[in-house]
Protein backbone atom coordinates (compact mmCIF):
# COMPACT_ATOMS: atom_id res chain seq x y z
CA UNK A 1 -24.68 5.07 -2.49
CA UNK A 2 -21.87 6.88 -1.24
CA UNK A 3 -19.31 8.90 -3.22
CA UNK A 4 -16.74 7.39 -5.98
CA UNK A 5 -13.85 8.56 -3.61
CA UNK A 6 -13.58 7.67 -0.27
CA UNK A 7 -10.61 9.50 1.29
CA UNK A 8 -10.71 7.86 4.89
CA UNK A 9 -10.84 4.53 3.10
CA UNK A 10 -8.15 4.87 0.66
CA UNK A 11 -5.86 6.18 3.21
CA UNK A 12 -6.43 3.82 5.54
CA UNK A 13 -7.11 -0.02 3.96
CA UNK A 14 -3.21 -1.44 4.25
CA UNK A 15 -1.50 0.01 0.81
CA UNK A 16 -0.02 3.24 2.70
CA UNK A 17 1.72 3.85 5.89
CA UNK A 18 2.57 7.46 6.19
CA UNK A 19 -0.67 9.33 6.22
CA UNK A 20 -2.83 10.42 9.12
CA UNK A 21 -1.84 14.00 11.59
CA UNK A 22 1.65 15.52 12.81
CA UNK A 23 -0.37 17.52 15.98
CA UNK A 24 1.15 15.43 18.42
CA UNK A 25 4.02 13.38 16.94
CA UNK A 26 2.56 10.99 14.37
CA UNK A 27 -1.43 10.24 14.57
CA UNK A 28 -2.10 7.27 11.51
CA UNK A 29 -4.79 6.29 10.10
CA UNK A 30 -7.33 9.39 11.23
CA UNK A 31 -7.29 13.38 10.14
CA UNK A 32 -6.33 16.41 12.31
CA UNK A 33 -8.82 18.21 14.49
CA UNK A 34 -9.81 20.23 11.60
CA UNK A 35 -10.22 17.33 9.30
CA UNK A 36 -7.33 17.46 7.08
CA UNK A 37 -5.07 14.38 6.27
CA UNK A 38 -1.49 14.74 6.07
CA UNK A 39 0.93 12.48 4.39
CA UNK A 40 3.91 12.44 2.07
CA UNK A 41 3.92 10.73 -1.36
CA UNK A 42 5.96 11.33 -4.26
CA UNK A 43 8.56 13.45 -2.57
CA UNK A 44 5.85 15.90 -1.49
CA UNK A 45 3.64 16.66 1.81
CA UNK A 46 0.24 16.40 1.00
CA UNK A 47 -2.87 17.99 3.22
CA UNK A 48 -6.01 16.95 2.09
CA UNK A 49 -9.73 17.17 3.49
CA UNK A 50 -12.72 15.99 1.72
CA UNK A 51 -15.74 17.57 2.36
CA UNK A 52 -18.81 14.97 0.83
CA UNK A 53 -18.49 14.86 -2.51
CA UNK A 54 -15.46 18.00 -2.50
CA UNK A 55 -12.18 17.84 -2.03
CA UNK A 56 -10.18 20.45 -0.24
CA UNK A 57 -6.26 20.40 -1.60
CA UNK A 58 -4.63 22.56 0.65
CA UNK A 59 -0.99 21.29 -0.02
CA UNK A 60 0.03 18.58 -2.60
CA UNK A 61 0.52 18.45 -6.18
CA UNK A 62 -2.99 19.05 -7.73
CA UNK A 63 -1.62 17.65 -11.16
CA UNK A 64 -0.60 14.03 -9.64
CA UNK A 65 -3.79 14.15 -7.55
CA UNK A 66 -6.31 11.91 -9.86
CA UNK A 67 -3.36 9.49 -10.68
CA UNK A 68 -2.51 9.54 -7.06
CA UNK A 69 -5.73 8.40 -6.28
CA UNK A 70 -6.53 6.28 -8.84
CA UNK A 71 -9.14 7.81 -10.89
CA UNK A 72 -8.56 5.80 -13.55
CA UNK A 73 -10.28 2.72 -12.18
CA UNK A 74 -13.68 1.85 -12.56
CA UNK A 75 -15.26 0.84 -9.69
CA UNK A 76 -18.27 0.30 -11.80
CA UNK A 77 -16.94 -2.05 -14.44
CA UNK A 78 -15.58 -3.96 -11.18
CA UNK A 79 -19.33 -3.82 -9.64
CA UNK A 80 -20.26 -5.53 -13.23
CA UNK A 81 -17.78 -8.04 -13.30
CA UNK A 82 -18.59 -8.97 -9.35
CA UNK A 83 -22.14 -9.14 -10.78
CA UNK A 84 -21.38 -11.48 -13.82
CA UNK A 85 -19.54 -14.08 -11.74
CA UNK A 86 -22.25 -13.65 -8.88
CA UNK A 87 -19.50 -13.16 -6.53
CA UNK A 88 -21.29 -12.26 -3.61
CA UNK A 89 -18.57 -11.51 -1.51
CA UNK A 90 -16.93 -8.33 -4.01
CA UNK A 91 -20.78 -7.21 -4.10
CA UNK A 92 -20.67 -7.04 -0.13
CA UNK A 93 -17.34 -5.61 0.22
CA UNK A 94 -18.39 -2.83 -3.08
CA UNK A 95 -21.07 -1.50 -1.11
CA UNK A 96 -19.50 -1.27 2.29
CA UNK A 97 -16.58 0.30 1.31
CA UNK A 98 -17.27 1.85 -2.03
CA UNK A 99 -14.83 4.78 -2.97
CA UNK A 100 -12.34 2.89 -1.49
CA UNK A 101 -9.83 3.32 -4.22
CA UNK A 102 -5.99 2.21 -5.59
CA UNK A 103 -3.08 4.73 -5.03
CA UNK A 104 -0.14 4.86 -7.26
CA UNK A 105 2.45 5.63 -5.08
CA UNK A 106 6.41 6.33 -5.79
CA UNK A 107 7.62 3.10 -5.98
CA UNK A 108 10.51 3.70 -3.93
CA UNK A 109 8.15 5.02 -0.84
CA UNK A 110 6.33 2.02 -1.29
CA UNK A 111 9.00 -0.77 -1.05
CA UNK A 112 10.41 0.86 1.71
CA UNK A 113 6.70 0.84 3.78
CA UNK A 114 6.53 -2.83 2.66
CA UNK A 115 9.73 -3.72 3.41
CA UNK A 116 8.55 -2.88 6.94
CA UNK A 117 5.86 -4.81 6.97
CA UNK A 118 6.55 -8.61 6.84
CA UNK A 119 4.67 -10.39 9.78
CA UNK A 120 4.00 -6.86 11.00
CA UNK A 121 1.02 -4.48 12.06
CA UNK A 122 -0.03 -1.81 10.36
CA UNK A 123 -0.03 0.26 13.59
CA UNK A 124 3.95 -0.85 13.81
CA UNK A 125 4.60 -0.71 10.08
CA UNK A 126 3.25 3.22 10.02
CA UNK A 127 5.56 4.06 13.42
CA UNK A 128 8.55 2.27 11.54
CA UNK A 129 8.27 4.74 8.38
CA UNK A 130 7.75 7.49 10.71
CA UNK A 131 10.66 6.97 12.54
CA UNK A 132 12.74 6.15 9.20
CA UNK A 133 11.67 8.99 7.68
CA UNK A 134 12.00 11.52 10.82
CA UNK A 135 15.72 10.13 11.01
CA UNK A 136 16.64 10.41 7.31
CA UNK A 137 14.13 12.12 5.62
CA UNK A 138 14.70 15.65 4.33
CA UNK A 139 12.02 17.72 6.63
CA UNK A 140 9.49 19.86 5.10
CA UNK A 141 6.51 22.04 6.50
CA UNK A 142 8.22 20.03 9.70
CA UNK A 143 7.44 16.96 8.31
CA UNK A 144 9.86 14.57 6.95
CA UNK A 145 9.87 13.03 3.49
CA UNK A 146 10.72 9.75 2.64
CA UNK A 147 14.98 9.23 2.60
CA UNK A 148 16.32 8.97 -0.68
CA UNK A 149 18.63 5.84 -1.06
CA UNK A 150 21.73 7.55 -1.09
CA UNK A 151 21.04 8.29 2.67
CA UNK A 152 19.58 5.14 3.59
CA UNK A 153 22.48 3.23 2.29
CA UNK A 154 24.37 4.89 4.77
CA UNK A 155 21.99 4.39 7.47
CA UNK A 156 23.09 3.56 10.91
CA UNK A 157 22.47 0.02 11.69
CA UNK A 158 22.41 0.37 15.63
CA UNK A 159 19.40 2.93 14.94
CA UNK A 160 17.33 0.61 12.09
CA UNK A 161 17.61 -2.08 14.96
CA UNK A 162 15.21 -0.15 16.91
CA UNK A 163 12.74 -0.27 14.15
CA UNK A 164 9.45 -2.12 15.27
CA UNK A 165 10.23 -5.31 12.91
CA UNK A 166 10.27 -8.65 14.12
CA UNK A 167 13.20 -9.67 12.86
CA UNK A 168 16.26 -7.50 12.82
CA UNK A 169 17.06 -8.96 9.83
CA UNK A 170 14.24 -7.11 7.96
CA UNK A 171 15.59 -3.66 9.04
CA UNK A 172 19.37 -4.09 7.74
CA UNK A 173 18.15 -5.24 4.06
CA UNK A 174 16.96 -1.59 3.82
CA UNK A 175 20.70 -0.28 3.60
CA UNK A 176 21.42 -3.16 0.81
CA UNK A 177 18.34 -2.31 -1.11
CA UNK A 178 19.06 1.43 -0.56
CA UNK A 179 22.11 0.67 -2.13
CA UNK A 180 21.07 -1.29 -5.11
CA UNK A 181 18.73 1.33 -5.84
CA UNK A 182 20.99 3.94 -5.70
CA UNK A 183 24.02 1.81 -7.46
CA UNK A 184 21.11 1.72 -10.40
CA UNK A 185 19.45 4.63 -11.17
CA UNK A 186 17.64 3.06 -14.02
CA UNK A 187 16.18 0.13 -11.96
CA UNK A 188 12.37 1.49 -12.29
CA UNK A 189 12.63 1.70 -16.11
CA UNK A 190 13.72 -1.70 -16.42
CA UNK A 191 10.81 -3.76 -15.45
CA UNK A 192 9.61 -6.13 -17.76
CA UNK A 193 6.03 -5.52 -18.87
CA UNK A 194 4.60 -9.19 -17.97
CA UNK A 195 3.47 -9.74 -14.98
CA UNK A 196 5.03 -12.84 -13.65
CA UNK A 197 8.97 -11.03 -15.17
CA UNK A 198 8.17 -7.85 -13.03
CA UNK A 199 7.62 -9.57 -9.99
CA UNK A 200 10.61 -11.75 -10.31
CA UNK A 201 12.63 -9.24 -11.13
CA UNK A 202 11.41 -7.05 -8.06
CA UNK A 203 12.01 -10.47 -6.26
CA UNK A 204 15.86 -10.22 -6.93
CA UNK A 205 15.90 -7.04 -4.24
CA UNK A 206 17.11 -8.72 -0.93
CA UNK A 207 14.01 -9.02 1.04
CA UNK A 208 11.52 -9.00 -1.00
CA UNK A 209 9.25 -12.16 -1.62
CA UNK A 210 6.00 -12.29 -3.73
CA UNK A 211 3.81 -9.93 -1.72
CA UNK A 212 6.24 -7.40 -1.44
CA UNK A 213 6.39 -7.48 -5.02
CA UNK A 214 2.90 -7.51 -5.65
CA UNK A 215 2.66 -4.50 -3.09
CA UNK A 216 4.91 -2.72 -5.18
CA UNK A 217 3.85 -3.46 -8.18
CA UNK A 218 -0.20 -2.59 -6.93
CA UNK A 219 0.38 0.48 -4.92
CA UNK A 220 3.92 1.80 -5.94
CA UNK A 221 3.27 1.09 -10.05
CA UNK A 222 -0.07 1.01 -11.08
CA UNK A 223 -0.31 -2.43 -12.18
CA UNK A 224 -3.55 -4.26 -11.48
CA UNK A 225 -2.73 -7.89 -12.44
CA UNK A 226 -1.29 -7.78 -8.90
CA UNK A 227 -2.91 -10.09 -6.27
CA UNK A 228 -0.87 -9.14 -3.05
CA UNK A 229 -1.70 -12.58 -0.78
CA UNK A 230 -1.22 -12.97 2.86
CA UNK A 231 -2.79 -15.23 5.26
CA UNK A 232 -6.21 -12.67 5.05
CA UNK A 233 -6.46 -13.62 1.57
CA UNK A 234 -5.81 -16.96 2.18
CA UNK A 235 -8.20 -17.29 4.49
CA UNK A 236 -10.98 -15.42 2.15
CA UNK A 237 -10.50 -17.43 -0.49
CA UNK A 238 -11.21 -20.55 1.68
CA UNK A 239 -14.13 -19.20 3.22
CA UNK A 240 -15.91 -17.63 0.34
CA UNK A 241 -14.75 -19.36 -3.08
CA UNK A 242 -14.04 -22.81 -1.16
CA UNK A 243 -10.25 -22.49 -2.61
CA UNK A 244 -8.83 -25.27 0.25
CA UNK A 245 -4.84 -24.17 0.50
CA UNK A 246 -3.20 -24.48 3.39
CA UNK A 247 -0.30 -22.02 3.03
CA UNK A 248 1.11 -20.15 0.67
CA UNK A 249 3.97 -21.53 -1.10
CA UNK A 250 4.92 -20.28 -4.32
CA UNK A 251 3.00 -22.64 -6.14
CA UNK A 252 -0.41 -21.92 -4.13
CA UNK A 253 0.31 -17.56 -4.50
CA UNK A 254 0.88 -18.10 -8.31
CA UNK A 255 -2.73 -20.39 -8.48
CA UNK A 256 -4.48 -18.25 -6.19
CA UNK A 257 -3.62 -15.41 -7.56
CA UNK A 258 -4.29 -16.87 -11.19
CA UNK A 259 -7.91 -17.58 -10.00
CA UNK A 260 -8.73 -13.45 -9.34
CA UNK A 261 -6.50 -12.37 -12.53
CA UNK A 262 -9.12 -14.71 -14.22
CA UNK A 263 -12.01 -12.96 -13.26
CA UNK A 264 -10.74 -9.22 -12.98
CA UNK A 265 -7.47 -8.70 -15.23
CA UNK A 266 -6.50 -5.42 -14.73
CA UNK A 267 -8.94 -5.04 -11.80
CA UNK A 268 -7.86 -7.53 -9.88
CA UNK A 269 -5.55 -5.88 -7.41
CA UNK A 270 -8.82 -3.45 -6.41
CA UNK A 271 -10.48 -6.53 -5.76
CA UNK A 272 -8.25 -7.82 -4.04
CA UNK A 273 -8.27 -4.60 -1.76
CA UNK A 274 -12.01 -4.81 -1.05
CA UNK A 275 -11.94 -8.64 -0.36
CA UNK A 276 -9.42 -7.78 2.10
CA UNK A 277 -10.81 -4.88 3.99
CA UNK A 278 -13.98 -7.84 4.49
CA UNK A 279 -10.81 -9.92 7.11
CA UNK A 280 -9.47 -6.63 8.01
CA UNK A 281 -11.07 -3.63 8.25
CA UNK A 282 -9.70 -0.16 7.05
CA UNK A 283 -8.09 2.11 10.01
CA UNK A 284 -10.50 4.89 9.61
CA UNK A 285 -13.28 2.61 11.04
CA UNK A 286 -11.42 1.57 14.03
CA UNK A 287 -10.36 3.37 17.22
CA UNK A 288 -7.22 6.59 17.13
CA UNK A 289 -3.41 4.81 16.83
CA UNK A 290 -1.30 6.88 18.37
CA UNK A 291 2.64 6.82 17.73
């Protein structure tokens, strides 16, 4: 079996945009010539290589690195739980992609990269941040961080209309979410501890539906009750746990959902990011994106 940590994986299965090499412009979803990942998360610029079963840090914050990462899950209780409820499907995914892990993220990095992302590809979604970032970020090492939202709330809107979205619409809530951020500095510390109030209250950002949320809540905040649903997962669920929805309307996201919180609680978000990578598979297996 391969290692508990898969770097490539991680960096590459849909939960983060802004990672891959700054050689030639932007390079997502695969290392530099030398091996080495670059990204920014939490403010900083990260350059990581792993090496096996070692890790090579050469530039990040070595103290957020396990949380980063997500350490703290146990891919083996998840195995056992897969193995209790004979769901074939988790066991298949587990051993394809095992080490594939859950990042906690700055939550504010991650809304904006999902904000980006409705009815979007990843490849666009990544050149979107880039360009967001290389416009308003604050540059370091030459590579730009993520723009605080007391820039973005000022952003022009003529230049987030050339963002790869497919709706314009999409690219103008930034500077009103920017600005509700900013407006209340205390927003993060106010979300409710259960589930369903978190992601209703994340809801109340302009924008931002129930897989936004979930995204948020998953990658940006550590919480693994949840279940971020899209037509992959709807799809999945048909397929291998004969759960016959046709779309996903609020009702069918809170029942589907409900159905992997059942089996996984607090797992169920890293479940839910190895039964995806089965519909779509993680970057670092497919061929170079170049933006």
């Amino acid at each position: 079996m391969r290692s508990a940590f898969d770097l490539g994986l991680t960096l590459t299965n849909g939960q983060t945009f802004y990672w891959g090499n700054f050689e030639n412009g932007f390079v997502f979803g695969k290392p530099d010539h030398k091996g080495f990942w670059w990204g920014v998360s939490w403010g900083t610029v990260w350059v990581i290589k792993q090496m096996d079963n070692k890790i090579h840090l050469k530039k990040g914050d070595s103290q957020r690195f396990y949380s980063l990462f997500g350490f703290k899950d146990d891919l083996k209780s998840l195995k056992d739980l897969a193995v209790r409820y004979n769901d074939t499907p988790l066991l298949k995914a587990l051993k394809t992609f095992w080490g594939m892990r859950i990042m906690r993220q700055d939550p504010w990095e991650t809304l904006i990269g999902f904000m980006l992302s409705s009815q979007n590809r990843v490849e666009n979604i990544a050149k979107g941040v880039w360009m967001l970032c290389k416009e308003y970020g604050d540059a370091v090492d030459g590579i730009h961080l993520f723009p605080k939202p007391e820039v973005l709330k000022d952003a022009d809107e003529r230049f987030l209309k050339k963002l790869p979205l497919r709706y314009e619409i999409q690219s103008l809530r930034l500077k009103e979410v920017a600005r509700i951020i900013y407006e209340n500095p205390d927003f993060w510390d106010k979300l409710p501890d259960d589930y369903y109030s978190r992601r209703e209250y994340l809801k109340k950002l302009p924008g931002v539906g129930n897989k936004i949320a979930d995204c948020v809540l998953a990658y940006g905040l550590g919480d693994g009750r949840a279940v971020p649903l899209d037509t992959h997962m709807l799809k999945i669920s048909k397929k291998f746990y004969s759960l016959e929805y046709k779309s996903l309307t609020n009702k069918v996201y809170n029942e589907l959902g409900d159905f992997y919180r059942r089996r996984y609680g607090e797992l169920s978000a890293l479940a839910q990011s190895y039964l995806y990578s089965l519909s779509r598979v993680p970057n670092v297996l497919r061929k170079k994106s170049t933006l």
